[in-house]
PDB file of N, CA and C in Angstrom:
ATOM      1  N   UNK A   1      69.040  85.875  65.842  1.00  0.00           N
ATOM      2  CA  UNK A   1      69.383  85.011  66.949  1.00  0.00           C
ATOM      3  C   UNK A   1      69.278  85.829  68.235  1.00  0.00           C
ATOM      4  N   UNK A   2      68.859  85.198  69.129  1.00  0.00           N
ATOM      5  CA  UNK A   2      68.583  85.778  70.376  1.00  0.00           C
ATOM      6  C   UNK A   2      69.642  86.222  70.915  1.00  0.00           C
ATOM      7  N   UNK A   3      69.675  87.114  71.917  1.00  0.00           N
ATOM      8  CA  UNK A   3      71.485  87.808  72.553  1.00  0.00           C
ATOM      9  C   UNK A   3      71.480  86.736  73.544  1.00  0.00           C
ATOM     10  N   UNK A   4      73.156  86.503  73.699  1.00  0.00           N
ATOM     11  CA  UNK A   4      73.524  85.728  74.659  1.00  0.00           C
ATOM     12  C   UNK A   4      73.240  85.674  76.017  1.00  0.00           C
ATOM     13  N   UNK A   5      73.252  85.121  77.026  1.00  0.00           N
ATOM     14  CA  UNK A   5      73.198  84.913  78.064  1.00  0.00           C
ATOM     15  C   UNK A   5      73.855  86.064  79.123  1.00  0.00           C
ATOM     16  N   UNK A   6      73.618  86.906  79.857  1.00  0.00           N
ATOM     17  CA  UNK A   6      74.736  87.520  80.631  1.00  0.00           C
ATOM     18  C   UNK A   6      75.446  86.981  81.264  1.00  0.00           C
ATOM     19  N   UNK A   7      77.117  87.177  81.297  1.00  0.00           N
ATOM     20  CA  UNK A   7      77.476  86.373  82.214  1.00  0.00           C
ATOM     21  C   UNK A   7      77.727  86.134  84.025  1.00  0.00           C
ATOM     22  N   UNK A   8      76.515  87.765  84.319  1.00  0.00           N
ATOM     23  CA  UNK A   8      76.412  87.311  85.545  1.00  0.00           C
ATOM     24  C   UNK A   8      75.358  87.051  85.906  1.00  0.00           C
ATOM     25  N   UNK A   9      74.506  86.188  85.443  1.00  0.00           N
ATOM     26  CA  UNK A   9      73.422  85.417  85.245  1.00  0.00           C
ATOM     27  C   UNK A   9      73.682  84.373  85.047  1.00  0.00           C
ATOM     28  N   UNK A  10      74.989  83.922  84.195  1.00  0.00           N
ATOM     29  CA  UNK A  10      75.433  82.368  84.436  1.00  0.00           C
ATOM     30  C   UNK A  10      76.311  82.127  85.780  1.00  0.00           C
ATOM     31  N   UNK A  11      76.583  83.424  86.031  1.00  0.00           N
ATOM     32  CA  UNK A  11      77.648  83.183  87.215  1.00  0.00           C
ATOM     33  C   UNK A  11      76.641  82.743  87.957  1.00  0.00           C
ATOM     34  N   UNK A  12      75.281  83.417  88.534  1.00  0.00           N
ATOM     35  CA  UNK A  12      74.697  83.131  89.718  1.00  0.00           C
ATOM     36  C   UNK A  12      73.848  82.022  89.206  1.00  0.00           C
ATOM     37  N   UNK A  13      73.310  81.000  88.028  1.00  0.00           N
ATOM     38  CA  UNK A  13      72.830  79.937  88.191  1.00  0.00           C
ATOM     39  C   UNK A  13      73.294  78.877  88.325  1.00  0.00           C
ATOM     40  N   UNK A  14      74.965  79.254  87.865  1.00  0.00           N
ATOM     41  CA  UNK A  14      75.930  77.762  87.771  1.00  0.00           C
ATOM     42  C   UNK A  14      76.765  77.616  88.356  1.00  0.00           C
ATOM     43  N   UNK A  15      77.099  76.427  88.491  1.00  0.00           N
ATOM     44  CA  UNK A  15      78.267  76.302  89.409  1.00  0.00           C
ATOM     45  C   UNK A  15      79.883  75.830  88.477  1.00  0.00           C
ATOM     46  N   UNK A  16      80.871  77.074  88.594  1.00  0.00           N
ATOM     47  CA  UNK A  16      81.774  76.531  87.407  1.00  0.00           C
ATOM     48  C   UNK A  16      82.911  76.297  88.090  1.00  0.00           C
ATOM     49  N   UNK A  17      83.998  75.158  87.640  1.00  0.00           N
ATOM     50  CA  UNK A  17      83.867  74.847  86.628  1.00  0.00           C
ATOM     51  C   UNK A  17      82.453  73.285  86.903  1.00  0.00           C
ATOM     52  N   UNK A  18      82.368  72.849  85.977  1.00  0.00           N
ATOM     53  CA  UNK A  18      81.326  71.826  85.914  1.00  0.00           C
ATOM     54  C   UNK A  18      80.697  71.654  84.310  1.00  0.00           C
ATOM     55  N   UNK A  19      79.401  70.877  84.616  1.00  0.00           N
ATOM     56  CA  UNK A  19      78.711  70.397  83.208  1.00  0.00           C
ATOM     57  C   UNK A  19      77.519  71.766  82.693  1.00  0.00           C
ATOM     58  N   UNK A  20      77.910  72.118  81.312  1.00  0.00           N
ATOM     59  CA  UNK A  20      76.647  72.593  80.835  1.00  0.00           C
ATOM     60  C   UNK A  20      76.104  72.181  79.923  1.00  0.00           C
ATOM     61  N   UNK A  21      74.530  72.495  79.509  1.00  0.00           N
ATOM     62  CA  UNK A  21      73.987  71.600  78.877  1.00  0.00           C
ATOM     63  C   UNK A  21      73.792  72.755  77.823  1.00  0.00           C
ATOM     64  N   UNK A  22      74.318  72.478  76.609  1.00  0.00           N
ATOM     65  CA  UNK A  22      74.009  73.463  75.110  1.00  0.00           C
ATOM     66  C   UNK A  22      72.875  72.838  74.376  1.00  0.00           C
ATOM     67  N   UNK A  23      72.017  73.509  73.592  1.00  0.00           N
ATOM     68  CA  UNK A  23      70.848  73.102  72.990  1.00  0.00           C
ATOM     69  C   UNK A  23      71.377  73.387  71.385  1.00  0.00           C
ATOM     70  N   UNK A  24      71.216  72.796  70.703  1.00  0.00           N
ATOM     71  CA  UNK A  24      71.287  73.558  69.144  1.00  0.00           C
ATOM     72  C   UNK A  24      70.354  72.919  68.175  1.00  0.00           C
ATOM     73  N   UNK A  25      69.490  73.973  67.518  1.00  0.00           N
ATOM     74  CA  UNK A  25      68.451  73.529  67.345  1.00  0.00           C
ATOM     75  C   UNK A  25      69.152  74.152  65.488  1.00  0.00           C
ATOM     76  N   UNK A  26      68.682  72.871  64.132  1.00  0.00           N
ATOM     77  CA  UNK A  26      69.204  73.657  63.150  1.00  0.00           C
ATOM     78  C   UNK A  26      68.200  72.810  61.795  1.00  0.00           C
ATOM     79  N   UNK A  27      68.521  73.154  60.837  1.00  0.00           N
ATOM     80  CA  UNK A  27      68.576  72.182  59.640  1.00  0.00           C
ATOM     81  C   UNK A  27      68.888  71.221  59.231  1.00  0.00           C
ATOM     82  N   UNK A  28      68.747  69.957  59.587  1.00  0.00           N
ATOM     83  CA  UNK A  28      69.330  68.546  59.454  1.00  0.00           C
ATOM     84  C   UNK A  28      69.707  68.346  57.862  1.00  0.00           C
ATOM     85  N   UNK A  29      70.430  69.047  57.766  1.00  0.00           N
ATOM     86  CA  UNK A  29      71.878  68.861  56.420  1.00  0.00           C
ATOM     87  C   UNK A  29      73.074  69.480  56.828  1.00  0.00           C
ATOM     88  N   UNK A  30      73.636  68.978  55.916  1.00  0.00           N
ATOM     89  CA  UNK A  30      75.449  68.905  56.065  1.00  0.00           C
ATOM     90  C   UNK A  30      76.174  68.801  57.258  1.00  0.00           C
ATOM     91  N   UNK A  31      75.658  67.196  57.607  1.00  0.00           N
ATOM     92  CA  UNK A  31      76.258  67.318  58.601  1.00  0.00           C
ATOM     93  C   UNK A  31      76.388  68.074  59.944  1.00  0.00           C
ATOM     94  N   UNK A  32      75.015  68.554  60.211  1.00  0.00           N
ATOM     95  CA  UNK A  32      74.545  69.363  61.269  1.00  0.00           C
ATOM     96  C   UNK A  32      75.126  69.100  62.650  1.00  0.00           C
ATOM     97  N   UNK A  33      74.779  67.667  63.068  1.00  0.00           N
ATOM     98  CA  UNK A  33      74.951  67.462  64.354  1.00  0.00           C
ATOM     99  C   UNK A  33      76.938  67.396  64.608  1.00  0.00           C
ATOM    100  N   UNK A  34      77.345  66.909  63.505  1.00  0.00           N
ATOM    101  CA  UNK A  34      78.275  66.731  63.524  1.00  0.00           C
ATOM    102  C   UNK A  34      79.550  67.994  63.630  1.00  0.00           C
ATOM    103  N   UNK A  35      78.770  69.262  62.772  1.00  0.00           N
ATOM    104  CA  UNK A  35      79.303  69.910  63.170  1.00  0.00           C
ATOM    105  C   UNK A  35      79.570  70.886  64.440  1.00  0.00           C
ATOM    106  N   UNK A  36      78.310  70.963  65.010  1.00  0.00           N
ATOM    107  CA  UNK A  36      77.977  71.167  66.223  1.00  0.00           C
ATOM    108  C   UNK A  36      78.923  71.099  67.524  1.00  0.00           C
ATOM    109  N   UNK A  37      79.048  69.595  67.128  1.00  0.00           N
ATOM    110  CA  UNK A  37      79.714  68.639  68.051  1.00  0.00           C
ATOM    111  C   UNK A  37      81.598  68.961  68.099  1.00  0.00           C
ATOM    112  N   UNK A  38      81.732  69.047  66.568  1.00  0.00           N
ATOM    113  CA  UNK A  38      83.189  69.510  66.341  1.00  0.00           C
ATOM    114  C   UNK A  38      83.256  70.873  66.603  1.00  0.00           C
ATOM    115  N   UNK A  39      82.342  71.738  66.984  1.00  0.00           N
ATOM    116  CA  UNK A  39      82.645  73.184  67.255  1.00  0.00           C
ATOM    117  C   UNK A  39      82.562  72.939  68.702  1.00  0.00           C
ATOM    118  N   UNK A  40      82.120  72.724  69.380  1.00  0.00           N
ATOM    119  CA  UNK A  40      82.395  72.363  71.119  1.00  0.00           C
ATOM    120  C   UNK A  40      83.674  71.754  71.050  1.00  0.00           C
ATOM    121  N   UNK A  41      83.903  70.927  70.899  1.00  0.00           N
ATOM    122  CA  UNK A  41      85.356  70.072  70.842  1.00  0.00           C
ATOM    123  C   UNK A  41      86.530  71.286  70.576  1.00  0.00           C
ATOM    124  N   UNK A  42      86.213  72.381  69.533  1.00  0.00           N
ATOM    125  CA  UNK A  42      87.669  72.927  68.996  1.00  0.00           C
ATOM    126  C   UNK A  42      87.267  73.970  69.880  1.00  0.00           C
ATOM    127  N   UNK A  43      85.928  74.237  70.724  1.00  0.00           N
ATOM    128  CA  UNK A  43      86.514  75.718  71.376  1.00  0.00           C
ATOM    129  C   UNK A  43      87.009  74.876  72.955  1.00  0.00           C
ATOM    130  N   UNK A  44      86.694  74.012  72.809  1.00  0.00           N
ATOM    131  CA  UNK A  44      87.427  73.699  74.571  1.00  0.00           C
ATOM    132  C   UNK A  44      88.261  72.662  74.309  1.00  0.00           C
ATOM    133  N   UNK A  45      89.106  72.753  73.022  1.00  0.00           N
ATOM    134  CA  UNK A  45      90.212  72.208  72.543  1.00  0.00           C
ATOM    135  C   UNK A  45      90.586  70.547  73.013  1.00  0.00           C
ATOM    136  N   UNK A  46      89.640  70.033  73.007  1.00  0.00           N
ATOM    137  CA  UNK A  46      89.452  68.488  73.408  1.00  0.00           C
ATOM    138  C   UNK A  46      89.464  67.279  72.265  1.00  0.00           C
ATOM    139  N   UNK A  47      90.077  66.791  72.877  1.00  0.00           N
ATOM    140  CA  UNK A  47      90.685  65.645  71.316  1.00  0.00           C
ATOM    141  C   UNK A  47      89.597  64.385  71.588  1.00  0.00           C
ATOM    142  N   UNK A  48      88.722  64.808  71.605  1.00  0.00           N
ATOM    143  CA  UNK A  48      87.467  64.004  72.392  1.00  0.00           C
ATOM    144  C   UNK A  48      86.042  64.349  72.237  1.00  0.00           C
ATOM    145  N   UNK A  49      85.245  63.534  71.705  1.00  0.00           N
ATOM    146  CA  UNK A  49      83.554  64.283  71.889  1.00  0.00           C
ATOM    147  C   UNK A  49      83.088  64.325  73.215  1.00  0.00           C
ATOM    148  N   UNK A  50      82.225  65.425  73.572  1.00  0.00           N
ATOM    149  CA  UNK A  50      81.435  65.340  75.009  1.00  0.00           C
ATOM    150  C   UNK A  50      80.632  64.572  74.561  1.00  0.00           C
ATOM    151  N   UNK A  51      79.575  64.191  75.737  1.00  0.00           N
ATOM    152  CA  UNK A  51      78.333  63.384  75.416  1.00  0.00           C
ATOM    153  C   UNK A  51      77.238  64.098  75.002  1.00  0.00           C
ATOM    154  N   UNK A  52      76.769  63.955  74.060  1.00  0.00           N
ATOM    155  CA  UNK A  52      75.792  64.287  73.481  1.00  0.00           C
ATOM    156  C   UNK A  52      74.573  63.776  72.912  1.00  0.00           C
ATOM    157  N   UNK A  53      73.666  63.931  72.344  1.00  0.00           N
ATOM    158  CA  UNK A  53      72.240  63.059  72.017  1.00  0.00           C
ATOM    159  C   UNK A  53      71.480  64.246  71.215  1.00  0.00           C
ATOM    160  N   UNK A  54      71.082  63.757  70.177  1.00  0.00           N
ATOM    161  CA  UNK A  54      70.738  64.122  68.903  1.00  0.00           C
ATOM    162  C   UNK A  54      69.137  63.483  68.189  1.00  0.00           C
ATOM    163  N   UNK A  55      67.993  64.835  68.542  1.00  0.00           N
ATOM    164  CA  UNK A  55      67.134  63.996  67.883  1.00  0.00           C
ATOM    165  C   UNK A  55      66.539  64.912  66.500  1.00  0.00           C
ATOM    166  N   UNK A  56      65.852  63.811  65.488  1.00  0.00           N
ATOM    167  CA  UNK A  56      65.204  64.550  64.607  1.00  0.00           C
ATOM    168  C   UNK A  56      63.888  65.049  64.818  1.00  0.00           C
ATOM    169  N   UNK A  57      63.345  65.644  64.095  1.00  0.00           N
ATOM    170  CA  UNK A  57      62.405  66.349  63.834  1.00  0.00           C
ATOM    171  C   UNK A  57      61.241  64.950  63.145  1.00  0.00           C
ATOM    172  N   UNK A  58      59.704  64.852  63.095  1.00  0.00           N
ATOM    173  CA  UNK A  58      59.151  63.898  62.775  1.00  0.00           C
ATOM    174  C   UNK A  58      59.316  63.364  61.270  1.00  0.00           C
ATOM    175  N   UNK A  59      59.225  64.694  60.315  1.00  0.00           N
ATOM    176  CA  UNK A  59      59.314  64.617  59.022  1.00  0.00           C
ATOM    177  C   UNK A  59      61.445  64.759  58.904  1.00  0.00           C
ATOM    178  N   UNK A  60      62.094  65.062  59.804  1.00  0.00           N
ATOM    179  CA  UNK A  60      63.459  65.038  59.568  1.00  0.00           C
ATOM    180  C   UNK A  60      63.824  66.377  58.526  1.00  0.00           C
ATOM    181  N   UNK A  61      63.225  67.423  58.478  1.00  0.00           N
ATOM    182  CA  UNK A  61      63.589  68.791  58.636  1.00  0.00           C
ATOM    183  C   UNK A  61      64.658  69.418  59.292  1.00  0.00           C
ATOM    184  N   UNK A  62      64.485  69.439  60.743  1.00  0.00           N
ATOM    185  CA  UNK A  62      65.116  70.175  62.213  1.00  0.00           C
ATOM    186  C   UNK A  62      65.779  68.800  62.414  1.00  0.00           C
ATOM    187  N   UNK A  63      66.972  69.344  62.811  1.00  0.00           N
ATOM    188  CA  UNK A  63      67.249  68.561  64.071  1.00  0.00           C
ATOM    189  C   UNK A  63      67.630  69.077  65.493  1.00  0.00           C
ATOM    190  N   UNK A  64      67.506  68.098  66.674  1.00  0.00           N
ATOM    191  CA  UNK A  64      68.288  69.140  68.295  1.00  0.00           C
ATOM    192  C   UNK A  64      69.580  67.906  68.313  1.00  0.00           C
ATOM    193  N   UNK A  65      70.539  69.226  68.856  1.00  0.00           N
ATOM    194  CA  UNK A  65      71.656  68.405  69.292  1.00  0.00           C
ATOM    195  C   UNK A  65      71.618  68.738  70.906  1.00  0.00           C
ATOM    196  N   UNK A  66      71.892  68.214  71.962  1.00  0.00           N
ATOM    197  CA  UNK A  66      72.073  68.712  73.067  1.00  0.00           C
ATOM    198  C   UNK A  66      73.391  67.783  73.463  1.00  0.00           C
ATOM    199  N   UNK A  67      74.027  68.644  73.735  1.00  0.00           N
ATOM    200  CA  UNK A  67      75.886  68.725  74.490  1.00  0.00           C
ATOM    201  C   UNK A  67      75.947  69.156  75.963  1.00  0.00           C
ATOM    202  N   UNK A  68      76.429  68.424  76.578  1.00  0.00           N
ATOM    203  CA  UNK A  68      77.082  68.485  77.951  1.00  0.00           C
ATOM    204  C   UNK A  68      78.378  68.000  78.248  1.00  0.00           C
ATOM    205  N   UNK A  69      79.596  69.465  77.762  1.00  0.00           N
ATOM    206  CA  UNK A  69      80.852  69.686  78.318  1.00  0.00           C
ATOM    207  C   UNK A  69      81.088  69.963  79.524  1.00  0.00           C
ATOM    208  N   UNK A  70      82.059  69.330  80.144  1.00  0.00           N
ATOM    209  CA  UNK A  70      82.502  69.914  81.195  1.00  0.00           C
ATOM    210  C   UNK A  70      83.217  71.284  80.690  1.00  0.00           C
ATOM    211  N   UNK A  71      82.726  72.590  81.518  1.00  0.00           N
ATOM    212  CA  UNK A  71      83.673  73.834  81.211  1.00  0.00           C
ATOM    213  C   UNK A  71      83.872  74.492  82.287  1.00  0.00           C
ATOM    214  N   UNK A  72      85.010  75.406  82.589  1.00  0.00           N
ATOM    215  CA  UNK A  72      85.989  76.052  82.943  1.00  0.00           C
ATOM    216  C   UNK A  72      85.157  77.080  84.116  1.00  0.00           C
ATOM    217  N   UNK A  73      84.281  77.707  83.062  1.00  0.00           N
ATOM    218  CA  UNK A  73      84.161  79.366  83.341  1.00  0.00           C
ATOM    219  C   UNK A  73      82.736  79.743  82.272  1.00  0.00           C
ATOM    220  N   UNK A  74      82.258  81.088  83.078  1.00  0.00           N
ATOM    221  CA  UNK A  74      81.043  81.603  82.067  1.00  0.00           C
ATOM    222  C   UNK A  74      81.639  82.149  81.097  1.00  0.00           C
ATOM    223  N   UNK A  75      83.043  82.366  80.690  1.00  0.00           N
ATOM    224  CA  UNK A  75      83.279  83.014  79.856  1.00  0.00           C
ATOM    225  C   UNK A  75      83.545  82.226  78.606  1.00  0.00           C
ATOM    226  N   UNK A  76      83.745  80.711  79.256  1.00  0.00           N
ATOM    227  CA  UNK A  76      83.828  79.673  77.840  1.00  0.00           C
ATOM    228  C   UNK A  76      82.814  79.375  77.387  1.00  0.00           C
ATOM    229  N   UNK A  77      81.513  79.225  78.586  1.00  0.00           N
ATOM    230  CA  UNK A  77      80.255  79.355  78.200  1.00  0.00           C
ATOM    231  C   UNK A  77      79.532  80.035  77.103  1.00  0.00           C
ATOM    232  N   UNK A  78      80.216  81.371  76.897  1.00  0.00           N
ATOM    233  CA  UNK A  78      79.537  82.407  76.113  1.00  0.00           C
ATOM    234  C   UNK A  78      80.753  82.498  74.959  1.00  0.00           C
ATOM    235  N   UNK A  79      81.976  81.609  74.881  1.00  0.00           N
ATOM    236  CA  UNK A  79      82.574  81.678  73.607  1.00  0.00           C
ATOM    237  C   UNK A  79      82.117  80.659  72.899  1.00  0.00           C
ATOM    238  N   UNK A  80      81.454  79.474  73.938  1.00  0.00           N
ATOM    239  CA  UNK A  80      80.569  78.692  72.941  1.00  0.00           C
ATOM    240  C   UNK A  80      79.817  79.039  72.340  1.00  0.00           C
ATOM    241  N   UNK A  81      78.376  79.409  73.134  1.00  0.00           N
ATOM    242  CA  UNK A  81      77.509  80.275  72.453  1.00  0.00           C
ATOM    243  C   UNK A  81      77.504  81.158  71.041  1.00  0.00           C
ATOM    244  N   UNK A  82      79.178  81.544  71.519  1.00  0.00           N
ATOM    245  CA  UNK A  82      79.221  82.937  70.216  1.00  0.00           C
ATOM    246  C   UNK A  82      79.800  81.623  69.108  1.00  0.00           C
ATOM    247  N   UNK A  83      80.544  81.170  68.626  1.00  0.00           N
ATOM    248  CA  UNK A  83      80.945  80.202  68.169  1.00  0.00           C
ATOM    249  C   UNK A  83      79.648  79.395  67.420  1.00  0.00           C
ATOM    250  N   UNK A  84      78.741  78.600  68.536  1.00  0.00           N
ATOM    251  CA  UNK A  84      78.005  78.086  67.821  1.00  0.00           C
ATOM    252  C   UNK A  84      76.775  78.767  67.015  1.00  0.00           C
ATOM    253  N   UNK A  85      76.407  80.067  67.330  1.00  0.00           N
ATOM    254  CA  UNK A  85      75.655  80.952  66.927  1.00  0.00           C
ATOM    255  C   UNK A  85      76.419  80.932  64.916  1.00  0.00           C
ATOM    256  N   UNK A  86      77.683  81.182  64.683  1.00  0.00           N
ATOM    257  CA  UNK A  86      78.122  81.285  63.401  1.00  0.00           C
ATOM    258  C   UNK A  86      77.584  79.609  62.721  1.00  0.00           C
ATOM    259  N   UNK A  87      76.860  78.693  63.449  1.00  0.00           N
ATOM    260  CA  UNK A  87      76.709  77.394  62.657  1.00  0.00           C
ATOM    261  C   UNK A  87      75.871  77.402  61.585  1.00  0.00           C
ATOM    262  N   UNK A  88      76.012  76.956  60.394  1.00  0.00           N
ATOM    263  CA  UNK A  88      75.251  77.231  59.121  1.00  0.00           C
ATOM    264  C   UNK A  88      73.994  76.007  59.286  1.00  0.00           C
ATOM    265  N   UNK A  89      73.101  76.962  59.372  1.00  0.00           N
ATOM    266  CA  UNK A  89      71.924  76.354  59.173  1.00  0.00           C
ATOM    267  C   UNK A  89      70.813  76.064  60.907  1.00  0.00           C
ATOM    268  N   UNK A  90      71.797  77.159  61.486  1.00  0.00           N
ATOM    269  CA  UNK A  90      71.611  76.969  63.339  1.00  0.00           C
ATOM    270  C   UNK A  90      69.953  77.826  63.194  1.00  0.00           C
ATOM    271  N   UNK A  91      69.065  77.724  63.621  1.00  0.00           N
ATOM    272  CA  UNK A  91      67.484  77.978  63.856  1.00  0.00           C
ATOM    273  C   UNK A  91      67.344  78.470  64.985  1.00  0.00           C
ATOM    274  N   UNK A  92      67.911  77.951  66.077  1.00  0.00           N
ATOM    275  CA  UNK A  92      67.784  78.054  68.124  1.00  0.00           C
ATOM    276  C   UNK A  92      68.995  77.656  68.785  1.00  0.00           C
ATOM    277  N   UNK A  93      69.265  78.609  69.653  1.00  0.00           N
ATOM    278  CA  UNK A  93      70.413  77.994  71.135  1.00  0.00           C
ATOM    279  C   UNK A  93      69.444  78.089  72.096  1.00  0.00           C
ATOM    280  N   UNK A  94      70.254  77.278  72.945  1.00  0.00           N
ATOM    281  CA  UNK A  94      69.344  77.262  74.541  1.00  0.00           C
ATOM    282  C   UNK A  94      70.275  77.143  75.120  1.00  0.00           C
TER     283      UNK A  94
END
């Protein structure tokens, strides 16, 4: 998996707190998108899904999830990252 983002490289492209947009690119089994979705939720402890949109792959192999939380700070930014990086069956972040 690729190394994370620096976070003063997110400092100077983003404006926080506000919306970021997570990419997760994985294996469309067990519940992929879903878990995805519940790992954003438990690291920014929200009793709530962000909005998100989920597509497959042509043959339904891959799937992308893309998430846009509102967050805090680059530093929640990159506990997402690290967080969703442990997802079983994760292929790509963006």
């Amino acid at each position: 998996m690729d190394a994370l983002p620096a976070r003063e490289l997110l400092d100077a492209m983003h404006v926080f707190p506000g919306k970021y947009a997570f990419k997760a690119i994985g294996l469309n089994e067990n519940d992929f998108v879903e878990r995805i979705v519940n790992m954003v939720r438990t690291e920014l402890q929200h009793d709530f899904d962000d909005p998100f949109e989920y597509k497959s792959t042509p043959r339904g192999r891959h799937v992308s999830v893309t998430i846009e939380p509102w967050v805090e700070s680059s530093e929640q930014v990159l506990a997402i990252y690290r967080l969703l990086n442990t997802a079983e069956g994760i292929v790509m972040l963006m």
